[in-house]
Every structure is written in structure tokens, then in C-alpha cells.
C-alpha atoms as a PDB file:
ATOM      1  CA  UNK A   1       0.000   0.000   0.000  1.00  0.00           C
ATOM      2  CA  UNK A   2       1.166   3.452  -1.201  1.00  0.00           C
ATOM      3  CA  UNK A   3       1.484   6.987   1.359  1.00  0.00           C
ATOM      4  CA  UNK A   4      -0.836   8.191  -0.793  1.00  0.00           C
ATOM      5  CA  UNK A   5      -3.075   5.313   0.262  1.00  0.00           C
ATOM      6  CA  UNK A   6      -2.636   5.147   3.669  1.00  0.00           C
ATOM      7  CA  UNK A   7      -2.899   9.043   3.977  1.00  0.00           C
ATOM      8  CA  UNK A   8      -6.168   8.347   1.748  1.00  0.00           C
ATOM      9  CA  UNK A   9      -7.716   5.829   4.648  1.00  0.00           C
ATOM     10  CA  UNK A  10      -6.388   7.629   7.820  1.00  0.00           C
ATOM     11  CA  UNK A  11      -8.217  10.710   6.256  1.00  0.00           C
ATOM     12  CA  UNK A  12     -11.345   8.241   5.687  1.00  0.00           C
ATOM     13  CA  UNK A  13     -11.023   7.485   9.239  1.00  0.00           C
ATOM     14  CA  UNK A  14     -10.890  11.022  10.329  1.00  0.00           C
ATOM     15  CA  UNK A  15     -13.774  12.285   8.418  1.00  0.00           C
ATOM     16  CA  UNK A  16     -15.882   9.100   9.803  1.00  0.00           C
ATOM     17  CA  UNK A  17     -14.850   9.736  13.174  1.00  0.00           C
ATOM     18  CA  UNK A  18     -15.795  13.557  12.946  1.00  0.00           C
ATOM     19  CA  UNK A  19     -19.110  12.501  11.477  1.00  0.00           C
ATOM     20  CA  UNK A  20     -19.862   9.840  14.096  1.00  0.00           C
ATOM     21  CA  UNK A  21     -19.112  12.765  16.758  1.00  0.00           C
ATOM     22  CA  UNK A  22     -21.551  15.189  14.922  1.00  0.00           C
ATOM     23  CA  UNK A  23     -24.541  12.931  14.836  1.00  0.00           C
ATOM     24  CA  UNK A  24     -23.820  11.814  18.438  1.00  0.00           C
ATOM     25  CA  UNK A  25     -23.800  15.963  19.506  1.00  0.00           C
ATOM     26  CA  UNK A  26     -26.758  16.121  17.318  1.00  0.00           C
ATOM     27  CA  UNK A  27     -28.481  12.857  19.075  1.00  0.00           C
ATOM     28  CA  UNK A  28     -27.609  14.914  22.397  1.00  0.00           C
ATOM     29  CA  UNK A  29     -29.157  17.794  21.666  1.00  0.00           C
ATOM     30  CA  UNK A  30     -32.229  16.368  20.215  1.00  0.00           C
ATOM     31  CA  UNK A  31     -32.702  14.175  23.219  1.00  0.00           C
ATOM     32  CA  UNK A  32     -32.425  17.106  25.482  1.00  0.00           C
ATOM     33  CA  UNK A  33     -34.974  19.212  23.628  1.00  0.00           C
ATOM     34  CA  UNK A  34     -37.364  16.624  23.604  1.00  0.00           C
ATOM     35  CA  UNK A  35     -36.826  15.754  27.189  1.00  0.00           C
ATOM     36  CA  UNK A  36     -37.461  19.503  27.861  1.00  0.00           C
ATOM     37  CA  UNK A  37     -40.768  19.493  25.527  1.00  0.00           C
ATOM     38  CA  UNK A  38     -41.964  16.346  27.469  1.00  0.00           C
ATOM     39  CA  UNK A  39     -41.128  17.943  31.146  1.00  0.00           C
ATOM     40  CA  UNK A  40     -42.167  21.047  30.014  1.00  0.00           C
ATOM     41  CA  UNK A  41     -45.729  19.458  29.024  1.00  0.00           C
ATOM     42  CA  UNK A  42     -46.277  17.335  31.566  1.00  0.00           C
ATOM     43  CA  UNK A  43     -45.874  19.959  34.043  1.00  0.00           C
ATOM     44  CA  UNK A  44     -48.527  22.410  32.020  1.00  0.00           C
ATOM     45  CA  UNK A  45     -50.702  19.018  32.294  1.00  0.00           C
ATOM     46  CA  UNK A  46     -50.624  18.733  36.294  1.00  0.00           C
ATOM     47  CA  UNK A  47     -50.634  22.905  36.646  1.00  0.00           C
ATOM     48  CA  UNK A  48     -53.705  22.541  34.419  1.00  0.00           C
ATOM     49  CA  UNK A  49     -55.660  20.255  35.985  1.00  0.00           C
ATOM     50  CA  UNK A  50     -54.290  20.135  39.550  1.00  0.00           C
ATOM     51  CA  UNK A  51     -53.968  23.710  40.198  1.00  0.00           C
ATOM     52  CA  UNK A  52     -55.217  26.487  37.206  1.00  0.00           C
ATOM     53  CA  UNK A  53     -58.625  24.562  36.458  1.00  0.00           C
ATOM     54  CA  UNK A  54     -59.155  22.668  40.260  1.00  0.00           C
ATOM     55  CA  UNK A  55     -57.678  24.905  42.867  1.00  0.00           C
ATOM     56  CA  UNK A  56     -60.041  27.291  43.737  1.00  0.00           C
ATOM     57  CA  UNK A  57     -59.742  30.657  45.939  1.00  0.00           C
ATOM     58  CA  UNK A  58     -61.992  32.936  47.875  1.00  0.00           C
ATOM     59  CA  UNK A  59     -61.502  36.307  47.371  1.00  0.00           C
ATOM     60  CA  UNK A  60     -62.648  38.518  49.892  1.00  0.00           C
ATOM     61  CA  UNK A  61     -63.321  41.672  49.632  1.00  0.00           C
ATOM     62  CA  UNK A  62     -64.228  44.506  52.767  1.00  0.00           C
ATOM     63  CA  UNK A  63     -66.787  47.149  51.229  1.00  0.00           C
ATOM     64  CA  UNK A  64     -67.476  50.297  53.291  1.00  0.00           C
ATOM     65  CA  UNK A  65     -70.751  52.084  52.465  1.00  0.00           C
ATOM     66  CA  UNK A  66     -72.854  54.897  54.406  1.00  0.00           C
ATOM     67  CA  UNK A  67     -75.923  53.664  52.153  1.00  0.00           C
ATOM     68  CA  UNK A  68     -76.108  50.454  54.425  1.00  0.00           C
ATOM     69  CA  UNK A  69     -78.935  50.309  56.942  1.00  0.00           C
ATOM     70  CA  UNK A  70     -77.532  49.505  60.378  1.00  0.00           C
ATOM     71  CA  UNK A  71     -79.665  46.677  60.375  1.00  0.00           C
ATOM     72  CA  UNK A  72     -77.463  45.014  57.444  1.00  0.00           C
ATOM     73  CA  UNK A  73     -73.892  45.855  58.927  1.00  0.00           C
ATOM     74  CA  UNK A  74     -71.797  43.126  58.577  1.00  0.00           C
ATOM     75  CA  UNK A  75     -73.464  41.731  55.430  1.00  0.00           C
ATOM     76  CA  UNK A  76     -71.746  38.562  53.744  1.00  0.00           C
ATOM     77  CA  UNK A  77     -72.557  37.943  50.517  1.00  0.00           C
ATOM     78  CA  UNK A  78     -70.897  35.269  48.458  1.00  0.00           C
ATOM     79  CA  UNK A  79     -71.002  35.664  44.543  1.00  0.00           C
ATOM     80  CA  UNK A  80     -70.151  32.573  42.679  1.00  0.00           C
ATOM     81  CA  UNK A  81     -70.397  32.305  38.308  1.00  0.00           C
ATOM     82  CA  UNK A  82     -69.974  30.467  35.689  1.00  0.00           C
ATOM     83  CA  UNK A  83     -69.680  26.941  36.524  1.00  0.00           C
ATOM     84  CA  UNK A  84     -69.947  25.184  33.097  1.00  0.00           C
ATOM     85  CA  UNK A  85     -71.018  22.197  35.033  1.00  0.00           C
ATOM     86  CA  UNK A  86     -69.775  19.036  33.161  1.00  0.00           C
ATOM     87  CA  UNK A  87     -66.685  20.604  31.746  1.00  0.00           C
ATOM     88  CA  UNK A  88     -63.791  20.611  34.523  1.00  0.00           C
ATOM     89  CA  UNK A  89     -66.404  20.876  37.410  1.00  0.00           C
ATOM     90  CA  UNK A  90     -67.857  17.968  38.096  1.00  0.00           C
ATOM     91  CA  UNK A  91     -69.598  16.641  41.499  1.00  0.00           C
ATOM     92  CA  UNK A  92     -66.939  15.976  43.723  1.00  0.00           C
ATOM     93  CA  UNK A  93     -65.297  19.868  42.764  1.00  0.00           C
ATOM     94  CA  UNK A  94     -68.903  21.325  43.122  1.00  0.00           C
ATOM     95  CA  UNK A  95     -68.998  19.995  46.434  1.00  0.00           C
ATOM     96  CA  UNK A  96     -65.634  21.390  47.829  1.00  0.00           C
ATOM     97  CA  UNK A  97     -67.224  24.206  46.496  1.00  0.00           C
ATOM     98  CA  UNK A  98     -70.295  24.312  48.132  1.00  0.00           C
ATOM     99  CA  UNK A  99     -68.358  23.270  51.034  1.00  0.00           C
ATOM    100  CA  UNK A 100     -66.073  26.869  50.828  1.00  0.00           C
ATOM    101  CA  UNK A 101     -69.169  28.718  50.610  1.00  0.00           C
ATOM    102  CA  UNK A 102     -71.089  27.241  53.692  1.00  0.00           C
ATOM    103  CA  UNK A 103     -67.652  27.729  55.428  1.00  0.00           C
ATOM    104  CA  UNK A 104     -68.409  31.405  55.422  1.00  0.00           C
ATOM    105  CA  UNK A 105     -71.816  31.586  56.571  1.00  0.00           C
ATOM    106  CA  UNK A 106     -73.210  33.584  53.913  1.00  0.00           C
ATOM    107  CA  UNK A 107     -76.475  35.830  54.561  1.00  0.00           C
ATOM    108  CA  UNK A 108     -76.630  36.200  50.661  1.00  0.00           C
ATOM    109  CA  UNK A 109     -75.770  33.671  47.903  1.00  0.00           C
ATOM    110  CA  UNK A 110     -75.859  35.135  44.347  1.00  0.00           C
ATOM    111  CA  UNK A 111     -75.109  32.892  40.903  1.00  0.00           C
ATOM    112  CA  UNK A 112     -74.622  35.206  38.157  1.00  0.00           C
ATOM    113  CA  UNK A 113     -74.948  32.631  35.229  1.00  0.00           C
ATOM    114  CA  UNK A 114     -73.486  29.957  33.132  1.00  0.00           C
ATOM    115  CA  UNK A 115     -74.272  26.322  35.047  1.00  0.00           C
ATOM    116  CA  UNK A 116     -73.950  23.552  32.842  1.00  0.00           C
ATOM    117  CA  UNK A 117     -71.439  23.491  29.921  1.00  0.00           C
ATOM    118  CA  UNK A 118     -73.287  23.535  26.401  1.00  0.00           C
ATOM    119  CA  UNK A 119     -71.138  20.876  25.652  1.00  0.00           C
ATOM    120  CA  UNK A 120     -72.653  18.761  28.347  1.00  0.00           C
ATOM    121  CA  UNK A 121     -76.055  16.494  27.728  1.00  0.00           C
ATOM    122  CA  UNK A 122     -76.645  16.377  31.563  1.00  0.00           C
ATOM    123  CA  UNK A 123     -78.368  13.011  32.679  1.00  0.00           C
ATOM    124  CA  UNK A 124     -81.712  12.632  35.127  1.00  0.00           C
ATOM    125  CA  UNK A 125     -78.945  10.979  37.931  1.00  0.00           C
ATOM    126  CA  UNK A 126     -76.291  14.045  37.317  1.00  0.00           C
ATOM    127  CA  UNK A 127     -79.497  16.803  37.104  1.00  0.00           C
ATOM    128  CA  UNK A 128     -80.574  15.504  40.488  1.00  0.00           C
ATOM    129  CA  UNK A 129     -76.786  15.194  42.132  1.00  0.00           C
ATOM    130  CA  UNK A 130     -76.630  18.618  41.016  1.00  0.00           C
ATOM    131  CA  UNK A 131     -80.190  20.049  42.251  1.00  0.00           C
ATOM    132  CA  UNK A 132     -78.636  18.080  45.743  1.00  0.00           C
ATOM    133  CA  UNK A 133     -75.424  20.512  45.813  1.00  0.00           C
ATOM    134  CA  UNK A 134     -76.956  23.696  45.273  1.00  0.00           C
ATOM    135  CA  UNK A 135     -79.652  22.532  47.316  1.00  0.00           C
ATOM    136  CA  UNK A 136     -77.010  22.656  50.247  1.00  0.00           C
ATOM    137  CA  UNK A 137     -75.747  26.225  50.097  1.00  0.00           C
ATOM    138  CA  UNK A 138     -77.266  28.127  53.153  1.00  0.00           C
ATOM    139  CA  UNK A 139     -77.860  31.576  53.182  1.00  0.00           C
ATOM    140  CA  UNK A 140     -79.644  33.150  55.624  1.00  0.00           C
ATOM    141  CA  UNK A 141     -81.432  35.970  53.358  1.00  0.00           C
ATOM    142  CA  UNK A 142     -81.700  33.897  50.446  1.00  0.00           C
ATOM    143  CA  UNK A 143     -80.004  32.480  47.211  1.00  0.00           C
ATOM    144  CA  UNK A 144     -79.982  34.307  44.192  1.00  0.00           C
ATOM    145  CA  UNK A 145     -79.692  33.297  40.420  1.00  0.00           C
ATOM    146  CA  UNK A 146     -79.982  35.283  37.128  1.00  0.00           C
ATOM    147  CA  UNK A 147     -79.256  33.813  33.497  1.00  0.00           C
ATOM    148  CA  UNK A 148     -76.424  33.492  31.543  1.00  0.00           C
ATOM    149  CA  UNK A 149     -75.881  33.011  27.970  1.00  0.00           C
ATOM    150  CA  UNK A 150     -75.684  29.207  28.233  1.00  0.00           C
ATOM    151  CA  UNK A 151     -78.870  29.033  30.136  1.00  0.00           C
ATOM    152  CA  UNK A 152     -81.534  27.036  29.096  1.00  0.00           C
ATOM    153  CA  UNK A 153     -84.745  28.260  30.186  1.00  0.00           C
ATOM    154  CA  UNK A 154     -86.980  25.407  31.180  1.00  0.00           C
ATOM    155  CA  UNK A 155     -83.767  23.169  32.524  1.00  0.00           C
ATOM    156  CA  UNK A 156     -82.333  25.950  34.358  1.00  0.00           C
ATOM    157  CA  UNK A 157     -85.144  27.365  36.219  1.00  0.00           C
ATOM    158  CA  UNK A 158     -86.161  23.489  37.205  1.00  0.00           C
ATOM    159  CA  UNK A 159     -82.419  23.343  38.659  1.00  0.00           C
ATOM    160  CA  UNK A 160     -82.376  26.559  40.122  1.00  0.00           C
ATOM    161  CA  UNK A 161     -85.912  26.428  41.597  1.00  0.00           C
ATOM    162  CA  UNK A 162     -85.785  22.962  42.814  1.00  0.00           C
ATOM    163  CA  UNK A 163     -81.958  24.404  44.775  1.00  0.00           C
ATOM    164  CA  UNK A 164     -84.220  27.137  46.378  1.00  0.00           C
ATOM    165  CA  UNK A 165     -82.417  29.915  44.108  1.00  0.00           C
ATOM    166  CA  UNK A 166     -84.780  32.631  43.021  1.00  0.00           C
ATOM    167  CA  UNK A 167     -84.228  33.581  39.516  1.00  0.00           C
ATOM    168  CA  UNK A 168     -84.322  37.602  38.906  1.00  0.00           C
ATOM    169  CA  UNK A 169     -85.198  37.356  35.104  1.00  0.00           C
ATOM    170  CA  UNK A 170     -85.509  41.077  34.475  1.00  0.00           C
ATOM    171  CA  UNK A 171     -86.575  41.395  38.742  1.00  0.00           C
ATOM    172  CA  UNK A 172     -86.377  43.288  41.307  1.00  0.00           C
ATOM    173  CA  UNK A 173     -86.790  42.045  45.579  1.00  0.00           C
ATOM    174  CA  UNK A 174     -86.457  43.856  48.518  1.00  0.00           C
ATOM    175  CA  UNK A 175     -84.543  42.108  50.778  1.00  0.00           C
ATOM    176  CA  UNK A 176     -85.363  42.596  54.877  1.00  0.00           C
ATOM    177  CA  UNK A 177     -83.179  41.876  57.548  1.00  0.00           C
ATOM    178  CA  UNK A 178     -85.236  42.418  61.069  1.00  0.00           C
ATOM    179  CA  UNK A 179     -87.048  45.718  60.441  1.00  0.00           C
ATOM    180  CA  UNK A 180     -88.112  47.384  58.240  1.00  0.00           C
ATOM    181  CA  UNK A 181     -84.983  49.191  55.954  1.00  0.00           C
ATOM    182  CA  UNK A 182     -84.411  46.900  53.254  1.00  0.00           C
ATOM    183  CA  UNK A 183     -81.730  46.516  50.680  1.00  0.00           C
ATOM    184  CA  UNK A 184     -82.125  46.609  46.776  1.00  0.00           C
ATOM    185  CA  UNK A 185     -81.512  43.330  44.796  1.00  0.00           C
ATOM    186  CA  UNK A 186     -81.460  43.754  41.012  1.00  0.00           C
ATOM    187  CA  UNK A 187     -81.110  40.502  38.445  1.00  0.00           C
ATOM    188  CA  UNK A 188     -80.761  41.496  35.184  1.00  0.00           C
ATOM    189  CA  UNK A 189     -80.622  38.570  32.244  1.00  0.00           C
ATOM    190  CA  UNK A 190     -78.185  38.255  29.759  1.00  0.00           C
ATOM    191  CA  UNK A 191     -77.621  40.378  27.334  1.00  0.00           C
ATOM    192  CA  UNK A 192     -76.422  37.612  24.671  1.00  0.00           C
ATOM    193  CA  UNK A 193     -79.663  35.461  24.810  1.00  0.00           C
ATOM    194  CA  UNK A 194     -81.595  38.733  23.970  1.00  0.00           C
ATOM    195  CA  UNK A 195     -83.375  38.226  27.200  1.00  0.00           C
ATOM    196  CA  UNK A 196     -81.802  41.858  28.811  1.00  0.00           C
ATOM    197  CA  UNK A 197     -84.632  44.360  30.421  1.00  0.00           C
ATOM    198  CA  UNK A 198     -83.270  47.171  32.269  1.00  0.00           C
ATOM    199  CA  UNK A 199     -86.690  49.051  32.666  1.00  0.00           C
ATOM    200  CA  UNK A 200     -87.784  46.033  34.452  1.00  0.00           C
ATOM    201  CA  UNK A 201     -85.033  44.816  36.573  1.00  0.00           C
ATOM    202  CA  UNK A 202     -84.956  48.512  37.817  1.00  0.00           C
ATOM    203  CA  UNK A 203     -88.541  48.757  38.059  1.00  0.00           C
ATOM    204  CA  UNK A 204     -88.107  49.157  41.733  1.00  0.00           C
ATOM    205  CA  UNK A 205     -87.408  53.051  41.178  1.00  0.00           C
ATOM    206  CA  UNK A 206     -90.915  53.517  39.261  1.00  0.00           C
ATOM    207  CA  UNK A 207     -92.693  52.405  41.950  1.00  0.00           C
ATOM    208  CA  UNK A 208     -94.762  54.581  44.333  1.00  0.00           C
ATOM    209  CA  UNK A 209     -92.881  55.665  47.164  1.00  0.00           C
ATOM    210  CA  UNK A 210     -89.445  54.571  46.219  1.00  0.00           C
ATOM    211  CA  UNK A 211     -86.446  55.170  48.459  1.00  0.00           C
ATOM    212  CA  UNK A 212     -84.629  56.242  45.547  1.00  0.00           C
ATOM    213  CA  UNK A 213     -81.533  56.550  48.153  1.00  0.00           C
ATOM    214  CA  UNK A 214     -81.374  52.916  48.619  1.00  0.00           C
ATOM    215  CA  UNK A 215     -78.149  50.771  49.144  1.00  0.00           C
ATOM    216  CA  UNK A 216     -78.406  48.628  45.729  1.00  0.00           C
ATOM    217  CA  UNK A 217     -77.028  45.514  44.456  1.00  0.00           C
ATOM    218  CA  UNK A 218     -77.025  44.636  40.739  1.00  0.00           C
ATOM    219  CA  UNK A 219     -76.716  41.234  39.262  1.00  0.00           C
ATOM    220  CA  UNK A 220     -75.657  40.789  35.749  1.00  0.00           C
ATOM    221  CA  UNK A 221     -74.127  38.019  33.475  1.00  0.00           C
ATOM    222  CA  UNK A 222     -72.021  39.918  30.845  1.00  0.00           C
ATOM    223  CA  UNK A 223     -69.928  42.733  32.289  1.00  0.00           C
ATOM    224  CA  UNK A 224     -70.243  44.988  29.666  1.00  0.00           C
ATOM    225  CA  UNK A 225     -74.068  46.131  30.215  1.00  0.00           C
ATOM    226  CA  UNK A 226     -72.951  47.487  33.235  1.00  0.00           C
ATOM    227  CA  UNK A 227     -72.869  51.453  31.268  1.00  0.00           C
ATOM    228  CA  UNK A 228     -75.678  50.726  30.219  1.00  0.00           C
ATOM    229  CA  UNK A 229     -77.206  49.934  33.924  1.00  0.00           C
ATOM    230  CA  UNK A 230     -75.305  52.987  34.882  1.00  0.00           C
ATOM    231  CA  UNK A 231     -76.767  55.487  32.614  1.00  0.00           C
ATOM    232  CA  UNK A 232     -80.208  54.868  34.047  1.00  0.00           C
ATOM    233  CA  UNK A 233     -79.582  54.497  37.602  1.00  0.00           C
ATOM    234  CA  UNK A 234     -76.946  54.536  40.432  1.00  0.00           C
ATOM    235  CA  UNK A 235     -76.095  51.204  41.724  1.00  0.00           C
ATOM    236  CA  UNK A 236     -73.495  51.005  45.155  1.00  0.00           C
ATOM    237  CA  UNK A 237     -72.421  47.515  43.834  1.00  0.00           C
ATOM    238  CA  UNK A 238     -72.587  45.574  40.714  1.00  0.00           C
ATOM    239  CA  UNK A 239     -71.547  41.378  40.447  1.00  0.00           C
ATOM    240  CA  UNK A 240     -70.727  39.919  37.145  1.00  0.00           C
ATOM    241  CA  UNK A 241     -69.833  37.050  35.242  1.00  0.00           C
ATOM    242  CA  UNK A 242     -69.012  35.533  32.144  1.00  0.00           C
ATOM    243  CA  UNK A 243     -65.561  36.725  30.947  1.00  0.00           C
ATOM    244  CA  UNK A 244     -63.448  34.353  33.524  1.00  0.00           C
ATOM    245  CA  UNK A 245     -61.161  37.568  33.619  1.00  0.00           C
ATOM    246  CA  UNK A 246     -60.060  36.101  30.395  1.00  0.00           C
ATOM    247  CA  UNK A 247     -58.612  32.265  31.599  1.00  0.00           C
ATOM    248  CA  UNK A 248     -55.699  33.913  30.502  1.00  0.00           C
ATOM    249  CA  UNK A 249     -53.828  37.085  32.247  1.00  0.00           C
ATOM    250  CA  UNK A 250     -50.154  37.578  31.314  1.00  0.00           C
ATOM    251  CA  UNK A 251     -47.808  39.680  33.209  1.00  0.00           C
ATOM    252  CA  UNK A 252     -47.886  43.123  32.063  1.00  0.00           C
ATOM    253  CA  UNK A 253     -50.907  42.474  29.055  1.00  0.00           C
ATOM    254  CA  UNK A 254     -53.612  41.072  31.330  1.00  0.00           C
ATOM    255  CA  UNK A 255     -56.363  39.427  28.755  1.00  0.00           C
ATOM    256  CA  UNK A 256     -55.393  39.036  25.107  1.00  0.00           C
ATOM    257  CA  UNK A 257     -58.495  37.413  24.086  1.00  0.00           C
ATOM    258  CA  UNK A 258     -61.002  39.355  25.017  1.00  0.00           C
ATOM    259  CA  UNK A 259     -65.039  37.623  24.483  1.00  0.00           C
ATOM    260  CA  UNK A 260     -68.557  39.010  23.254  1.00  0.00           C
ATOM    261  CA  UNK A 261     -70.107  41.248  26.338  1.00  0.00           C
ATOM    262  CA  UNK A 262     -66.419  41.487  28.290  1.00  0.00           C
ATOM    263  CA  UNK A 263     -64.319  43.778  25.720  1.00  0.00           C
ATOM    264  CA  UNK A 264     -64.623  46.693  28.147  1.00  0.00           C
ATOM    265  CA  UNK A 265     -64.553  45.343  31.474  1.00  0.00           C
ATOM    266  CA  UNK A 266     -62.813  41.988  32.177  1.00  0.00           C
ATOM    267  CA  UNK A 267     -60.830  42.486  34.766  1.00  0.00           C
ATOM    268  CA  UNK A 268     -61.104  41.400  38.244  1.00  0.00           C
ATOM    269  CA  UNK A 269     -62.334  44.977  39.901  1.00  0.00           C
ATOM    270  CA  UNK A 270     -63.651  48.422  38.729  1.00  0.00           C
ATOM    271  CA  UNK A 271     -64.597  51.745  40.391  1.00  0.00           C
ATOM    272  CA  UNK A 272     -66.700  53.486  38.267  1.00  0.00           C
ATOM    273  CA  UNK A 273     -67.983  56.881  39.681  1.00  0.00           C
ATOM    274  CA  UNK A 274     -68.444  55.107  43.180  1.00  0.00           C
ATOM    275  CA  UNK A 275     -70.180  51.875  41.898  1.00  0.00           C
ATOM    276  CA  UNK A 276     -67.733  49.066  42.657  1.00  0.00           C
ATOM    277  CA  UNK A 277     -67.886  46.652  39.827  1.00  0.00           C
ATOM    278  CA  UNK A 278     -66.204  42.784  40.659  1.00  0.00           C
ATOM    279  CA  UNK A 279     -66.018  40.574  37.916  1.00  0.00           C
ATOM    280  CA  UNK A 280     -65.768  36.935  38.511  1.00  0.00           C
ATOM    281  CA  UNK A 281     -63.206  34.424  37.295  1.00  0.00           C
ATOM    282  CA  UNK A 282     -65.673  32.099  37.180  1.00  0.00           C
ATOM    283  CA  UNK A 283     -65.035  28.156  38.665  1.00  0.00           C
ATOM    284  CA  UNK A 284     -65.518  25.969  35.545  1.00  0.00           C
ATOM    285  CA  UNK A 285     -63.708  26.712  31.918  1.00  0.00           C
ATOM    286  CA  UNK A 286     -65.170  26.573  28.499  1.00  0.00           C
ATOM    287  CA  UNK A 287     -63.211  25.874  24.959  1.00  0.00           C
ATOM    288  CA  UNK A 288     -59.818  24.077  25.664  1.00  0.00           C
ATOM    289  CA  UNK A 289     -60.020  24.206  29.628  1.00  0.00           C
ATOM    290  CA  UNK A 290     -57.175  26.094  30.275  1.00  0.00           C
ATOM    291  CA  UNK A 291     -56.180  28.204  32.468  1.00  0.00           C
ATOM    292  CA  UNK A 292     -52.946  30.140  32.825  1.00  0.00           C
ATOM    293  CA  UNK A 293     -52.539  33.135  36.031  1.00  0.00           C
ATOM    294  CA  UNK A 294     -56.065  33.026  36.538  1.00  0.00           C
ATOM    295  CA  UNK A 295     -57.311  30.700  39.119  1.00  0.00           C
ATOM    296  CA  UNK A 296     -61.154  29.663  39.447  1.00  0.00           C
ATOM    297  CA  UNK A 297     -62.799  31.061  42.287  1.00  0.00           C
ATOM    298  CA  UNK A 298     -65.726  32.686  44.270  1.00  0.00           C
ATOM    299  CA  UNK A 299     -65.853  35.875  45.547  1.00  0.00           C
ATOM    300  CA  UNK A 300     -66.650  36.972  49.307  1.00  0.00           C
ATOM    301  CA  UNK A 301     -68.077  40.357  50.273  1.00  0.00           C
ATOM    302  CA  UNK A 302     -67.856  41.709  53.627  1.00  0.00           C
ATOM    303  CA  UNK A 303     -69.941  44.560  53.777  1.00  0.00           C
ATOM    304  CA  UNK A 304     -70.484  47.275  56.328  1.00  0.00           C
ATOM    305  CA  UNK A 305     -71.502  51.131  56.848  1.00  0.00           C
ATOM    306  CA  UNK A 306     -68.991  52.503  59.152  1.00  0.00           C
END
């Protein structure tokens, strides 16, 4: 064999060396990104359904307002929305739930819309489970309920009614507490359905002898009617549902998809003029189920006059 030859084959051996190196660093470095992918994953999978979509929260909230009869200081009220029952709530979440709210001895429940997931076909056996759970919230001045965009009328009311939630479709009640001051409730239906009457669910004011100085609560599904509300009367607080605060907040850009009847207001809190607006994040999830820096929960008012 030649120099040139054995130069030839030890240069052959080089080059097949340096290539065997190249796909091994290239083997590496795929394996790594994978391994990262499949971590990375896996750890949005638990977040997702162990923490964004099934941890829930209470946020409580202390409101201060001279409007309040002394006869009503120290009101709780719990507000609790969209649960898309079916989707990532099911029975054994809706009763942790339930258990969170009875934890707080609530005076007032209110449900501002949204039970069962449109995607669900509900069965007699899950209808009646459910009826069960709400059936178990206590509140000592009542439960609440107004409808939401998903709500179907005959199911929902049958739910709702059979829980011992009054429905304020469009309504007005005066709500007593040992004499004879009473507070304002306002239920005002969703907007979406075309089902929205504001002359009605304010009707209170056109009624002889109106305390047109009343402390008022306002219950409404989509967010965004709330100007609306506003432009025809003043209301001390208003509860809403329906955007979730957008399942997604990111640092810094908050909501960047924002829904039908929550482009204006879909954050968590607003003070408009002196009405305090809270928005709920709702407890189920529609679409994908996901939820990223926005945790499902209810939403606890302590509320006094001093």
C-alpha cells in the first residue's frame, strides 16, 4: 500500500470519526430538547388540571358604604359564576365548592350565570346530584340566580328552583333583615340570549314611594351592560360574570383574548364613579379548559356602613 493510500484511509477514518461525533452531539441535543418538551408538558398538564382549572380561591373583599342600613352591617354575601357544570367541574369539585361557601356563613348567595357546559347532555342521575349541591348552600337571606348566555330556560329554572335559588329574570326584591330598611336586589338577564330588560329589573325606582336613596345591588351576566345599567340608575355595587377575567392574564398584558359582552370590562375589579364593579373568574372553563394566572374562584363580600 502506497502513502498516498494510507494518507487516503487515515483521512477516511478522520472524516468518519468527525461525522460519528456530529450525529452523536446532534443525538444529544435532540434528546435534550425533547426531554425539555416532554417535562415542560407534563408539568402544564398537572398545573392545568391540579392547580389552574381545580384549585379554587376565595376572594374577599371589605366594602365600606354609608348607604347600608344599620340593620345590614356586617353583610356577607358570596357571589359565585360560571360553573360550566360538566366541563372541569364535576360533582366531587362542586362539592368542595359548596363546602367553601357554607364555610363562610353567607347571609346572601348570588349565581350570576353559566351552570352547565353547552357541551354537556346532563343526565336525570347528574341533574338531580346537582339540584342536591346547590340545594345545600345556606344563606340566611336567600339564594340568588340570574341567566347566563348558556342558560336554558326550562332546565335551568327546574335546577335553580328545585336548589331554592330565586331567579331575577328582568326582577327586582327587597330584601329585609329584622325591620323594616331593606336593601335593593337587582337581576338582570343576559344580554347575549336577547333576554336583557333594564326598565324592568330597575322597576323598583318607578314604583310609588321609592327610596330612591337605597343601598343597591345589581346582578348581571355579561360585564359589559354594566354602562348601560349605569346610565339609568346609580347602583353602590354591581356582580358579574361571564368573561373568567379572560382564563388567561399575562404579566404586564392582562387578557389578550377578550369575548362578546367582556371587551370593556374583564378584569377582576372596577370603580366606576363610586359603583364598585367585581367581575368573577368564574369556577368551571369553556373551549380548551385552560387556564394560565387566573385561578377559578368565588368571591366573598364583607360589607359594612362605618
Amino acid at each position: 500500500m502506497t502513502r498516498e493510500e494510507r494518507n487516503e484511509d487515515i483521512q477516511k477514518e478522520i472524516f468518519k470519526e468527525e461525522n460519528q461525533a456530529k450525529v452523536k452531539k446532534w443525538m444529544i441535543r435532540t434528546f435534550k430538547f425533547l426531554f425539555i418538551v416532554i417535562v415542560l408538558f407534563v408539568s402544564f398538564f398537572f398545573y392545568n388540571t391540579y392547580v389552574a382549572t381545580s384549585s379554587f380561591i376565595v376572594k374577599e373583599e371589605r366594602i365600606i358604604d354609608s348607604k347600608l342600613p344599620d340593620n345590614f352591617n356586617g353583610l356577607k354575601v358570596i357571589q359565585f359564576s360560571d360553573l360550566h357544570y360538566g366541563s372541569t367541574i364535576d360533582s366531587k369539585k362542586l362539592k368542595k365548592i359548596v363546602k367553601m361557601i357554607n364555610k363562610r356563613n353567607p347571609d346572601i348567595v348570588l349565581f350570576t350565570g353559566d351552570l352547565i357546559s353547552k357541551k354537556k347532555d346532563i343526565s336525570n342521575k347528574e341533574q338531580e346530584k346537582l339540584i342536591e349541591l346547590l340545594h345545600s348552600i345556606n344563606a340566611s337571606l336567600g339564594k340568588y340566580a340570574i341567566y347566563g348566555d348558556e342558560d336554558n330556560g326550562d332546565n335551568y329554572s327546574t335546577i335553580m328552583n328545585q336548589s331554592e335559588f330565586t331567579i331575577l329574570n328582568n326582577e327586582y326584591e327587597l330584601i329585609y333583615n329584622k325591620d323594616n330598611s331593606p336593601i335593593l336586589l337587582m337581576g338582570v338577564s343576559s344580554e347575549i340570549q336577547k333576554l336583557m330588560d333594564l326598565s324592568k329589573a330597575i322597576g323598583y325606582y318607578s314604583t310609588e314611594g321609592a327610596n330612591t336613596d337605597i343601598f343597591s345591588i345589581a346582578m348581571v351576566h355579561e360585564p359589559d351592560i354594566t354602562d348601560d345599567l349605569l346610565s339609568e340608575r346609580k347602583i353602590n355595587l354591581i356582580v358579574a360574570g361571564h368573561s373568567h377575567n379572560g382564563y388567561i392574564r399575562m404579566p404586564y398584558l392582562g387578557n389578550p383574548f377578550k369575548i362578546e359582552g367582556a371587551k370593556k370590562y374583564d378584569q377582576a375589579y372596577y370603580d366606576i364613579k363610586g359603583t364598585k364593579l367585581y367581575v368573577s373568574s368564574g369556577l368551571g372553563t369553556e373551549g380548551e379548559g385552560i387556564r394560565i394566572f387566573c385561578r377559578p374562584s368565588i368571591n366573598f363580600f364583607r360589607i359594612s356602613n362605618k
